[in-house]
PDB file of N, CA and C in Angstrom:
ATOM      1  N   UNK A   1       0.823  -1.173   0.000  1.00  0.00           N
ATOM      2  CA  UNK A   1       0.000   0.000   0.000  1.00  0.00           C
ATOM      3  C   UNK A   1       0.877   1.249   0.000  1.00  0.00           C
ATOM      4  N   UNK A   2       0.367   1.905  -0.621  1.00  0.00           N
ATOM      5  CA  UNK A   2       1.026   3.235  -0.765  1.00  0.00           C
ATOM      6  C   UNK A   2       1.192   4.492   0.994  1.00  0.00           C
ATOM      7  N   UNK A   3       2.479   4.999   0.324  1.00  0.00           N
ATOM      8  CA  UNK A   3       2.185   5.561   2.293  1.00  0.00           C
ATOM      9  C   UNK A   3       1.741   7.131   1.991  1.00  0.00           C
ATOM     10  N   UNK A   4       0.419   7.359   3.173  1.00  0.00           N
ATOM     11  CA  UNK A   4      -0.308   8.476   3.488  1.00  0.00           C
ATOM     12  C   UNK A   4       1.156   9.977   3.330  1.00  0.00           C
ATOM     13  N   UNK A   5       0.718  10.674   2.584  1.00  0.00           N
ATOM     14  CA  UNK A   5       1.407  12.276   2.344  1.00  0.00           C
ATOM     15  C   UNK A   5       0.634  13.387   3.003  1.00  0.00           C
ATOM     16  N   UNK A   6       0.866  14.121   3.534  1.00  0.00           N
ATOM     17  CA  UNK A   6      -0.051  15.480   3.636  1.00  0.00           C
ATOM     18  C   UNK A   6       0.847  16.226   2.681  1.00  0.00           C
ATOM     19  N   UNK A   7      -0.039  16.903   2.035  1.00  0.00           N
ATOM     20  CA  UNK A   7       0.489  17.433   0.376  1.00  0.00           C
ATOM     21  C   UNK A   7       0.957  18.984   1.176  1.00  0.00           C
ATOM     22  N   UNK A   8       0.884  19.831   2.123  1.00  0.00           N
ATOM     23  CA  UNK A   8       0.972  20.583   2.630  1.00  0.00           C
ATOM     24  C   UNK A   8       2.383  20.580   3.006  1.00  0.00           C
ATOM     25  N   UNK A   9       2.671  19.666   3.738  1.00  0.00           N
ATOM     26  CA  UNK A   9       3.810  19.293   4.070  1.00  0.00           C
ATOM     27  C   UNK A   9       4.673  19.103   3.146  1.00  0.00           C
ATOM     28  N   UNK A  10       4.630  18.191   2.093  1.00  0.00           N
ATOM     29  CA  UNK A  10       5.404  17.984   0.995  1.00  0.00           C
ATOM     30  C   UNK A  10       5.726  18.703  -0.056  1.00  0.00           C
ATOM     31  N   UNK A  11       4.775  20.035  -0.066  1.00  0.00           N
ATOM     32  CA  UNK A  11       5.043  21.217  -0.746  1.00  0.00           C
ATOM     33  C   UNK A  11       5.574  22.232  -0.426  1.00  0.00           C
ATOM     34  N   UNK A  12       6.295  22.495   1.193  1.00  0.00           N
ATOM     35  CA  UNK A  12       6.933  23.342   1.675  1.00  0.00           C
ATOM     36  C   UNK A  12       8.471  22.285   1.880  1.00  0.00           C
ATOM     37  N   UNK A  13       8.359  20.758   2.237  1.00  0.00           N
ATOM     38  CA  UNK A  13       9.673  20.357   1.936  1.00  0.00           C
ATOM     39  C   UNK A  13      10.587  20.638   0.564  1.00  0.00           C
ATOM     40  N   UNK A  14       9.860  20.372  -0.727  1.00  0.00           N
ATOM     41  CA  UNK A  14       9.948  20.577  -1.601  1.00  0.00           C
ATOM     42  C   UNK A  14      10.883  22.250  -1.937  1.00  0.00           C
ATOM     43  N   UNK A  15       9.925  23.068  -1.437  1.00  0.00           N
ATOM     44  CA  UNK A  15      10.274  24.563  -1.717  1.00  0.00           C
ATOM     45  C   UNK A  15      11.372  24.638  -1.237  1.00  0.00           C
ATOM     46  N   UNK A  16      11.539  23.766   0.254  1.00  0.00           N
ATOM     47  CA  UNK A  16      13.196  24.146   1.058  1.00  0.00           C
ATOM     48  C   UNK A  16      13.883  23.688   0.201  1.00  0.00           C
ATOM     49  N   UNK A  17      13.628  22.283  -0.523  1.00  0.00           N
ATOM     50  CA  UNK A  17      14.933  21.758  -1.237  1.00  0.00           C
ATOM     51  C   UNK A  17      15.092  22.596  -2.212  1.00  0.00           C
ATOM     52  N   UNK A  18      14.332  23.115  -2.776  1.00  0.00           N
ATOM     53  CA  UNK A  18      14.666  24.153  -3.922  1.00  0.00           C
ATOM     54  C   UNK A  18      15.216  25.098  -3.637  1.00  0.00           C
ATOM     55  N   UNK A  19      15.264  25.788  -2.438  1.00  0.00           N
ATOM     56  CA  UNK A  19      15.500  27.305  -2.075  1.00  0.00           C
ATOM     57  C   UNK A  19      17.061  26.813  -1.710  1.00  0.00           C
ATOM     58  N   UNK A  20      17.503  25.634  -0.889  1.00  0.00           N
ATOM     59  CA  UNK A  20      18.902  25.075  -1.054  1.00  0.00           C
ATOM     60  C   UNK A  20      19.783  24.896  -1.711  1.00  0.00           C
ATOM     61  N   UNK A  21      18.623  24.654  -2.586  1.00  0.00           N
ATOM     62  CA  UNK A  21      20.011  24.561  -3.987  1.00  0.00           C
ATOM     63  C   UNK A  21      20.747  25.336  -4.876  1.00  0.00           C
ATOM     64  N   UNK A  22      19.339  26.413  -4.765  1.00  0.00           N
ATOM     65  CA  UNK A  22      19.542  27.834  -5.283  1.00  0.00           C
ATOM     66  C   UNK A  22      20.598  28.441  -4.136  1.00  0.00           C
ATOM     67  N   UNK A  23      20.608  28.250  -3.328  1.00  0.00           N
ATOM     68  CA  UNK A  23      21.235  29.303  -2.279  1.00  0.00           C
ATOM     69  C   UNK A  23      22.700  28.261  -2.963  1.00  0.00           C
ATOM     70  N   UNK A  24      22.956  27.307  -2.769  1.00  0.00           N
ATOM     71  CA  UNK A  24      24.306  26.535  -3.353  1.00  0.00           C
ATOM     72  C   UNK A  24      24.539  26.916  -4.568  1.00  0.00           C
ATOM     73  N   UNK A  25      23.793  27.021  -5.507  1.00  0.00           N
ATOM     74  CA  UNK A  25      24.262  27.483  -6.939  1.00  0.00           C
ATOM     75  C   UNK A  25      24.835  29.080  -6.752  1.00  0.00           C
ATOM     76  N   UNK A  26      24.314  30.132  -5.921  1.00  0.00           N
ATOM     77  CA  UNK A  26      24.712  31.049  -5.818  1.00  0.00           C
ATOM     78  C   UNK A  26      25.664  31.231  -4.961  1.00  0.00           C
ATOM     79  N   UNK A  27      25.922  30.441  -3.942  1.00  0.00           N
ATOM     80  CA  UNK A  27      27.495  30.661  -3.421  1.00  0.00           C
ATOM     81  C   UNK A  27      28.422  30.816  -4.710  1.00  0.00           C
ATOM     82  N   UNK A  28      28.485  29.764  -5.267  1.00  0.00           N
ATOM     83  CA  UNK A  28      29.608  29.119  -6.424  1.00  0.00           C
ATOM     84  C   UNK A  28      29.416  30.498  -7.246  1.00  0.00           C
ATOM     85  N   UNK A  29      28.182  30.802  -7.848  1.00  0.00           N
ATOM     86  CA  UNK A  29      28.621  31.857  -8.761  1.00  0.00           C
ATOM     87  C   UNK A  29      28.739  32.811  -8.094  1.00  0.00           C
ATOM     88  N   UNK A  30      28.365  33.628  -6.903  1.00  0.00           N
ATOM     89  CA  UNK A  30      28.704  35.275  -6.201  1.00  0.00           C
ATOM     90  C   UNK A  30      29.717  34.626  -5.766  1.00  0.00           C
ATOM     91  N   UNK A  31      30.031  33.776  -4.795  1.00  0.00           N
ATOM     92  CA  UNK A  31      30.827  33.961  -4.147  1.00  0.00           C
ATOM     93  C   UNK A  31      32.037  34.783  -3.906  1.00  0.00           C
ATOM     94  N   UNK A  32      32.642  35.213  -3.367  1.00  0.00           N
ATOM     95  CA  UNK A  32      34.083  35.529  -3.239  1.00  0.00           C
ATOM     96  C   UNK A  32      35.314  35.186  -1.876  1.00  0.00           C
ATOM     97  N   UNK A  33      36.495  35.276  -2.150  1.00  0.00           N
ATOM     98  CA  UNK A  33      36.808  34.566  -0.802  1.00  0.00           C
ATOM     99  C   UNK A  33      37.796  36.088  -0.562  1.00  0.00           C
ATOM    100  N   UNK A  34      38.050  35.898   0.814  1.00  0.00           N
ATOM    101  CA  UNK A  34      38.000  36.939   1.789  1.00  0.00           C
ATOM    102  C   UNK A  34      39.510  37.680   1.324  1.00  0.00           C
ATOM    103  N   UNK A  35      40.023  36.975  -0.173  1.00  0.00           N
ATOM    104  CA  UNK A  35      41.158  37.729  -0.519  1.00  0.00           C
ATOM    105  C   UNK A  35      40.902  38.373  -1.411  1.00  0.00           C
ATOM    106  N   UNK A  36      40.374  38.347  -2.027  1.00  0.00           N
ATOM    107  CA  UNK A  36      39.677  39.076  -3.569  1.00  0.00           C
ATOM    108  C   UNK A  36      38.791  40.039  -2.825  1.00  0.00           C
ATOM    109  N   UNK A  37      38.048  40.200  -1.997  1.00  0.00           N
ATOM    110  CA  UNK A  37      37.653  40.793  -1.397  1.00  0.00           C
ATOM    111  C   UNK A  37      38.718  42.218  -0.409  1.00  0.00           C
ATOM    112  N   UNK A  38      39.774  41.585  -0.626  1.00  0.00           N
ATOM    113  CA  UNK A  38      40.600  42.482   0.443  1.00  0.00           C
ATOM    114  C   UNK A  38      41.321  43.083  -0.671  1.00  0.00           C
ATOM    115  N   UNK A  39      41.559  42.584  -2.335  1.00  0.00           N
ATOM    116  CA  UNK A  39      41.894  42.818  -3.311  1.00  0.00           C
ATOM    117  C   UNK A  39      41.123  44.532  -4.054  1.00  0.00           C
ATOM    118  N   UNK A  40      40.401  44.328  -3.730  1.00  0.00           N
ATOM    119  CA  UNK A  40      38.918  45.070  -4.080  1.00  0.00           C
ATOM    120  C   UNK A  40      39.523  46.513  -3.054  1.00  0.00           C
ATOM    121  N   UNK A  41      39.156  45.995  -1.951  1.00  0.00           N
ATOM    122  CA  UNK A  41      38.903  47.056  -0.575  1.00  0.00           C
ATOM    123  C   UNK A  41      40.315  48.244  -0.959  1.00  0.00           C
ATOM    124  N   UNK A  42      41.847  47.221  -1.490  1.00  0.00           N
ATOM    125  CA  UNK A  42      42.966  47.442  -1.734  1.00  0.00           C
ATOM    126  C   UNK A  42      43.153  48.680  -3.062  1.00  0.00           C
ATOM    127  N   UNK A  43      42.124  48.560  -3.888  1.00  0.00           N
ATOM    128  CA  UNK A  43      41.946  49.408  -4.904  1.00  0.00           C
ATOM    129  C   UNK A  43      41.127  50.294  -5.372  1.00  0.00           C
ATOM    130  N   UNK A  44      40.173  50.451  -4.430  1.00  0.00           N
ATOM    131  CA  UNK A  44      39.264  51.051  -4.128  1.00  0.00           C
ATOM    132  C   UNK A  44      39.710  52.448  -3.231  1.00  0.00           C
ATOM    133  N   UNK A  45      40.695  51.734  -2.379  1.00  0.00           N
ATOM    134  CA  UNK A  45      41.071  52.902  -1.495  1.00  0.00           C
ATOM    135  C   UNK A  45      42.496  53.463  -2.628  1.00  0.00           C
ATOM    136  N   UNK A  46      42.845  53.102  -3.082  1.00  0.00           N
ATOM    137  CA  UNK A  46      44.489  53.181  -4.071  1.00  0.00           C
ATOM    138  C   UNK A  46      43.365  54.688  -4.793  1.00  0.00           C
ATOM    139  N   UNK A  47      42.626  54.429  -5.484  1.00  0.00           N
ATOM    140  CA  UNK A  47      41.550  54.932  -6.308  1.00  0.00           C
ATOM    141  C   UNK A  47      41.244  56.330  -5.927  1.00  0.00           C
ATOM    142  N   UNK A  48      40.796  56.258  -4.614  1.00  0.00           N
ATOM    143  CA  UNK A  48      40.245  57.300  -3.839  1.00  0.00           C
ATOM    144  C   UNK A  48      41.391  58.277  -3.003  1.00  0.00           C
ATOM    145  N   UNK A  49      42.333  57.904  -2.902  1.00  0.00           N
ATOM    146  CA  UNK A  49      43.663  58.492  -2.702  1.00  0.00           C
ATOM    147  C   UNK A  49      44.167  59.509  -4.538  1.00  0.00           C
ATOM    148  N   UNK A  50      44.507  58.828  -5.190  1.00  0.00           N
ATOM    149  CA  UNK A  50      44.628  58.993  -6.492  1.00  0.00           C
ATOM    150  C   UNK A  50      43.701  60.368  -6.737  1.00  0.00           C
ATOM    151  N   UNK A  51      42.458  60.329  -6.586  1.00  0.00           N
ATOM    152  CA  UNK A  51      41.524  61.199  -6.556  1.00  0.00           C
ATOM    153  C   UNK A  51      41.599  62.536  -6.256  1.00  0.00           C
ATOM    154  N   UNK A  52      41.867  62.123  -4.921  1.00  0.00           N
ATOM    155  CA  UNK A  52      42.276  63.201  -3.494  1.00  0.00           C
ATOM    156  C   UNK A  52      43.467  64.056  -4.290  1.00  0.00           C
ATOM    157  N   UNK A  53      44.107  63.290  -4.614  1.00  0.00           N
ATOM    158  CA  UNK A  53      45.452  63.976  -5.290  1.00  0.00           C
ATOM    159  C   UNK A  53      45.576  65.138  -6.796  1.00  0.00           C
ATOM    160  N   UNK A  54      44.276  64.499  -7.402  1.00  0.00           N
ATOM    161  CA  UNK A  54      43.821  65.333  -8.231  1.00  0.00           C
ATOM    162  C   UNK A  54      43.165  67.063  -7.744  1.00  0.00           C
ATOM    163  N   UNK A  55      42.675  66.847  -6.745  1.00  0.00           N
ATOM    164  CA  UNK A  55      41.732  67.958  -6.394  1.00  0.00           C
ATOM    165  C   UNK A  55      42.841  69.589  -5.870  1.00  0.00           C
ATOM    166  N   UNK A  56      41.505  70.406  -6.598  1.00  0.00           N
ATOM    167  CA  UNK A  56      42.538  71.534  -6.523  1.00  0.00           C
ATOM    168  C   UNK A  56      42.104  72.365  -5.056  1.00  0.00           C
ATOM    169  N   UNK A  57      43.108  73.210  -4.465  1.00  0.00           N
ATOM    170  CA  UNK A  57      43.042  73.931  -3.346  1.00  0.00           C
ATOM    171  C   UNK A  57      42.491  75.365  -3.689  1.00  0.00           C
ATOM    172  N   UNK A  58      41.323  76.027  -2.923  1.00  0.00           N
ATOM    173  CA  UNK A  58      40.697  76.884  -3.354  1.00  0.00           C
ATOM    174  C   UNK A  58      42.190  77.912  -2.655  1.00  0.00           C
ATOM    175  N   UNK A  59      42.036  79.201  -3.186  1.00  0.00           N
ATOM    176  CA  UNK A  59      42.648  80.303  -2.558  1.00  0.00           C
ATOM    177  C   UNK A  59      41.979  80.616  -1.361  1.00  0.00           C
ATOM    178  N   UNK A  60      43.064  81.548  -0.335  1.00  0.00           N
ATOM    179  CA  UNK A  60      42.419  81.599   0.925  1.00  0.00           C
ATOM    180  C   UNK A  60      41.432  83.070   0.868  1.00  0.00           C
ATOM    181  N   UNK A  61      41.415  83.326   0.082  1.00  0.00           N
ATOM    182  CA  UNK A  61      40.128  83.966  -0.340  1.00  0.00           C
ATOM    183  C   UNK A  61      38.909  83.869  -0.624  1.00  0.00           C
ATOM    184  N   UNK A  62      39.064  83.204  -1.244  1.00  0.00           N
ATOM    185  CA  UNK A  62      37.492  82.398  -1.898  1.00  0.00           C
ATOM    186  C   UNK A  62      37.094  81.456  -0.707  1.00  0.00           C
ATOM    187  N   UNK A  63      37.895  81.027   0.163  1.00  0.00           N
ATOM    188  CA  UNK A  63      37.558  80.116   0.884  1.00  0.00           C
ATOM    189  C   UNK A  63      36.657  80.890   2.326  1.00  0.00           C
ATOM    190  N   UNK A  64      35.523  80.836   2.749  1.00  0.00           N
ATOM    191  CA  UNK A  64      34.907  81.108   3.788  1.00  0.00           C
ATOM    192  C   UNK A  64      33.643  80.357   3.530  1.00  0.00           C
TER     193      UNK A  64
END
């Protein structure tokens, strides 16, 4: 004999396994690991320095 389901139940197990796998497929593709990440942070600030360096100083006149 076939065994008793509550379809309620088996349609929210279902959704978890799906929402798992998705969450696993998207590690692998977003992911990043905590050096590429520090890679980033590393050139970002290089960037914003660089920037800084561009900018011009008003005269102390104009300045108030």
């Amino acid at each position: 004999m076939a065994e008793i389901v509550n379809l309620k139940r088996e349609k929210k197990r279902r959704a978890r396994a799906d929402a798992a796998q998705l969450a696993a497929e998207n590690r692998v593709r977003f992911g990043r690991t905590k050096g590429e990440k520090l890679v980033d942070a590393q050139a970002r600030e290089r960037d914003e320095v660089r920037h800084a360096q561009g900018k011009l100083e008003l005269p102390p006149l104009l300045k108030e």
